[in-house]
N, C-alpha and C. Protein backbone atom coordinates (compact mmCIF):
# COMPACT_ATOMS: atom_id res chain seq x y z
N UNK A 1 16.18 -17.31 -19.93
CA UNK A 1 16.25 -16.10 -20.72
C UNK A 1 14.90 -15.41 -20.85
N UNK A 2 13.79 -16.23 -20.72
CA UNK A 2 12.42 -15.74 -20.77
C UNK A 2 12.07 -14.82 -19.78
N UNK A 3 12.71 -14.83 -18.40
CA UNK A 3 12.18 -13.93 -17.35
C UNK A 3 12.77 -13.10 -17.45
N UNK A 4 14.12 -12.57 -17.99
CA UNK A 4 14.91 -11.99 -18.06
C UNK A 4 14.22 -10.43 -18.32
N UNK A 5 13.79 -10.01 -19.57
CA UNK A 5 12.75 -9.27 -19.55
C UNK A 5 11.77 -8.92 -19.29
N UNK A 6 11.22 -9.41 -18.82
CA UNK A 6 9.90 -9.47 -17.71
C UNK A 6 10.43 -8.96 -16.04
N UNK A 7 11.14 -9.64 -15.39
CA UNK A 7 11.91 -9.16 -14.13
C UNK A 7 12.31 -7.37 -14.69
N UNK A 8 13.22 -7.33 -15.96
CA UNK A 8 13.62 -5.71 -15.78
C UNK A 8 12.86 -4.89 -16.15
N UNK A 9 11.45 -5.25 -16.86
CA UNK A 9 10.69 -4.23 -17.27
C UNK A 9 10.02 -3.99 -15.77
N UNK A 10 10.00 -5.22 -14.64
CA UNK A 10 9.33 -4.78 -13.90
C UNK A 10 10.14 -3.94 -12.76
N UNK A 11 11.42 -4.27 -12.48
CA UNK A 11 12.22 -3.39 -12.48
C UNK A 11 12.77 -2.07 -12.43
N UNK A 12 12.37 -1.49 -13.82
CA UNK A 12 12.69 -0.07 -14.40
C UNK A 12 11.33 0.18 -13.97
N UNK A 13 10.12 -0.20 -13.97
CA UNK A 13 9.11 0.53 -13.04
C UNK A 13 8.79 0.36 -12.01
N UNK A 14 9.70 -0.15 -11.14
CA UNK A 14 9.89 -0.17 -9.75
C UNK A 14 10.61 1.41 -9.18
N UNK A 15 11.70 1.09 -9.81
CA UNK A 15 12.69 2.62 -9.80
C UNK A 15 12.48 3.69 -10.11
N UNK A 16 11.61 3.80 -11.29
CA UNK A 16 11.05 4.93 -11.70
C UNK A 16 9.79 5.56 -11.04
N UNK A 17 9.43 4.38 -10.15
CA UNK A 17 8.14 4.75 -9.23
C UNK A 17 8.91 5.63 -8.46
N UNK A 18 9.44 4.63 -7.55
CA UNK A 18 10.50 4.95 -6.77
C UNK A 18 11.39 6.64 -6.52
N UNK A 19 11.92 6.86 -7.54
CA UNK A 19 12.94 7.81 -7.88
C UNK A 19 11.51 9.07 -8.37
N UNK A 20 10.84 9.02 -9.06
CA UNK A 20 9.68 9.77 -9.98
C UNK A 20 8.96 10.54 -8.04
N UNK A 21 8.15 9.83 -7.44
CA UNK A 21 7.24 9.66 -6.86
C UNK A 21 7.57 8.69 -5.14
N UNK A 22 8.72 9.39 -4.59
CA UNK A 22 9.27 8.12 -3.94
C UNK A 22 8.26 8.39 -2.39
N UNK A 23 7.34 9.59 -1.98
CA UNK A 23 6.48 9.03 -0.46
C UNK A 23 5.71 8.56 -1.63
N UNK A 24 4.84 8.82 -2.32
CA UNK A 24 3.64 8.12 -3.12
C UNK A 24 3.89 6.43 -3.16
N UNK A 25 5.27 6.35 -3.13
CA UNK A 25 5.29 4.65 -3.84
C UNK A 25 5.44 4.03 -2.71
N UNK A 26 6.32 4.84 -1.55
CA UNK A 26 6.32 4.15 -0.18
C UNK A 26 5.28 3.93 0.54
N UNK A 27 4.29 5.31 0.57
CA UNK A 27 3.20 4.91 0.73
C UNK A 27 2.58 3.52 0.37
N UNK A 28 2.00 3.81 -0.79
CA UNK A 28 1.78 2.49 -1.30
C UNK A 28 2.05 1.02 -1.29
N UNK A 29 3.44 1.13 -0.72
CA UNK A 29 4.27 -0.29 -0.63
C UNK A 29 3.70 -0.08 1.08
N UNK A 30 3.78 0.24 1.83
CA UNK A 30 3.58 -0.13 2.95
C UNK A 30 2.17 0.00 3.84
N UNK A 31 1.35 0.67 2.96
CA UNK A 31 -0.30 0.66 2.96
C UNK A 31 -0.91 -1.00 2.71
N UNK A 32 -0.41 -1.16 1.38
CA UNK A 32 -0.73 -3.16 0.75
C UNK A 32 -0.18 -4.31 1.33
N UNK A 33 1.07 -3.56 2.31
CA UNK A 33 1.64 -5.02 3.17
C UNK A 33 0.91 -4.49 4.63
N UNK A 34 -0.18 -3.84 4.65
CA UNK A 34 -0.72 -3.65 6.38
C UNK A 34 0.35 -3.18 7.30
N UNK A 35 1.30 -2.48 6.53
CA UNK A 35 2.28 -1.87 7.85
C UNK A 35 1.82 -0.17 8.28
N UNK A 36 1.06 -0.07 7.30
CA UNK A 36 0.59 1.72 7.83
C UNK A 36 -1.25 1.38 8.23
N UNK A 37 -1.69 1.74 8.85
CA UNK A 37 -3.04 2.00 9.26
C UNK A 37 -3.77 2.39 8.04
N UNK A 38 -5.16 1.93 8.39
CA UNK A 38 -5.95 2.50 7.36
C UNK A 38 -6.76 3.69 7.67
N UNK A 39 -6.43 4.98 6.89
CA UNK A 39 -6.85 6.05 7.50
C UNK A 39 -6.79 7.23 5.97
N UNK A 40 -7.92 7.78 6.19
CA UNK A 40 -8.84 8.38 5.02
C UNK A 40 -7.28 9.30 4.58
N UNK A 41 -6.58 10.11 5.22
CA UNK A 41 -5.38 11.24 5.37
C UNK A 41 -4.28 10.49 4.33
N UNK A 42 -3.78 8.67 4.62
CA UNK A 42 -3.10 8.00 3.61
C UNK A 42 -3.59 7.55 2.80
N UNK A 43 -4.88 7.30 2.29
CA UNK A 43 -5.12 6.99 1.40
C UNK A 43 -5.62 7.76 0.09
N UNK A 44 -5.42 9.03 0.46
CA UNK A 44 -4.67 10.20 -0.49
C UNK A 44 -3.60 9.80 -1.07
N UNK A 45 -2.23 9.37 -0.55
CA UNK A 45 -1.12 9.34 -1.05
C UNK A 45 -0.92 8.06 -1.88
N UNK A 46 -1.72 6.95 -1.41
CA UNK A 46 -2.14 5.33 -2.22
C UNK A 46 -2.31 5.76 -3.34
N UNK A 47 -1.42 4.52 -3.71
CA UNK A 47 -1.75 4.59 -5.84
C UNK A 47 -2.31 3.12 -6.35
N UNK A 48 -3.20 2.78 -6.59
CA UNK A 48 -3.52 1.24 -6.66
C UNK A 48 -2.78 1.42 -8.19
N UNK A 49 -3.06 2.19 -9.14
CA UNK A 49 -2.50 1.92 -10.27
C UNK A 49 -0.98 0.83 -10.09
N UNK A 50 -0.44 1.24 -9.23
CA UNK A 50 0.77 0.69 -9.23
C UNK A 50 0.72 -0.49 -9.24
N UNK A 51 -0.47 -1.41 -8.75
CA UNK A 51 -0.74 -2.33 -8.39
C UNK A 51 -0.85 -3.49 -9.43
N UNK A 52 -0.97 -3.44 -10.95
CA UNK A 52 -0.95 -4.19 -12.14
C UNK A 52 0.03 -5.15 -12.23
N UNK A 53 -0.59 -6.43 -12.83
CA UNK A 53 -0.41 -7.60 -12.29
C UNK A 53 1.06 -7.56 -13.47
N UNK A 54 1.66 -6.33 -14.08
CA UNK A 54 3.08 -7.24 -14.74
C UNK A 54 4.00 -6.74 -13.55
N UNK A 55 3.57 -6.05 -12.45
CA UNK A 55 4.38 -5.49 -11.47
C UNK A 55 5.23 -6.47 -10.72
N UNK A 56 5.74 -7.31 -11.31
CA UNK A 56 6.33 -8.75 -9.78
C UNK A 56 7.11 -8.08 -9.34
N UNK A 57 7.90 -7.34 -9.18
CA UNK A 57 9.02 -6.53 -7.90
C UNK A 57 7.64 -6.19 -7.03
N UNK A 58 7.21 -5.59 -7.16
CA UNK A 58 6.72 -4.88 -6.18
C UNK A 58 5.41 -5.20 -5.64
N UNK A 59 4.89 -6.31 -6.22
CA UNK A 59 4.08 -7.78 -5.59
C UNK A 59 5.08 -8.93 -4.89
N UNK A 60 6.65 -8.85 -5.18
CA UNK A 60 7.08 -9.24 -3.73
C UNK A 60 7.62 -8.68 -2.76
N UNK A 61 7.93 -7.39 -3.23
CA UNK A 61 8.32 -6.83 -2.09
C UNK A 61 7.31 -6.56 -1.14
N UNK A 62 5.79 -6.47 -1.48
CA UNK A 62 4.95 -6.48 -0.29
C UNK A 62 4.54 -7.47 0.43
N UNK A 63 4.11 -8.59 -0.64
CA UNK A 63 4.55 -9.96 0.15
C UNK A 63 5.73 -10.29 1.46
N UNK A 64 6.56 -10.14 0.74
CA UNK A 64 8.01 -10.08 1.50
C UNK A 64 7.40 -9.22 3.38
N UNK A 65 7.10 -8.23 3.13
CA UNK A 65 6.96 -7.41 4.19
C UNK A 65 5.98 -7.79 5.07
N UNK A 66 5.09 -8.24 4.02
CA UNK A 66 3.60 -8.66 5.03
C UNK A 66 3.63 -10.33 5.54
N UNK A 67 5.11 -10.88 4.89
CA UNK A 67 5.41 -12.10 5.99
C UNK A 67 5.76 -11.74 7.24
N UNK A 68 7.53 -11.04 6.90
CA UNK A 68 8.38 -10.60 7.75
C UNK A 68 7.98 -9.70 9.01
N UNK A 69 6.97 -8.88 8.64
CA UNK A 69 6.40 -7.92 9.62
C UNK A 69 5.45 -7.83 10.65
């Protein structure tokens, strides 16, 4: 029951990135798993903010990518 809230707060600001801001967050998600190049033009669109450590969705979903990929 303890993660329970923790998973959906991280969650609802996954989606709201998402839905709010959705190249900004893609960006971002695929800049931190090394699937886009590093190049001065995307890293305009990079948001490290996003990056705060209550974020676990979206510290595994880059994980996830930067195994798989």
């Amino acid at each position: 029951m303890s993660l329970m809230p923790l998973l959906f707060r991280s969650l609802v600001r996954l989606v709201s990135s998402l839905v709010g801001r959705p190249a900004t967050s893609v960006t971002t998600i695929l800049y931190y798993s090394d699937l886009l190049p590093r190049n001065t033009n995307l890293e305009r669109l990079v948001r490290p903010d996003m990056l705060d450590r209550e974020n676990y969705l979206l510290h595994f979903l880059i994980n996830l990518l930067r195994c798989f990929w």
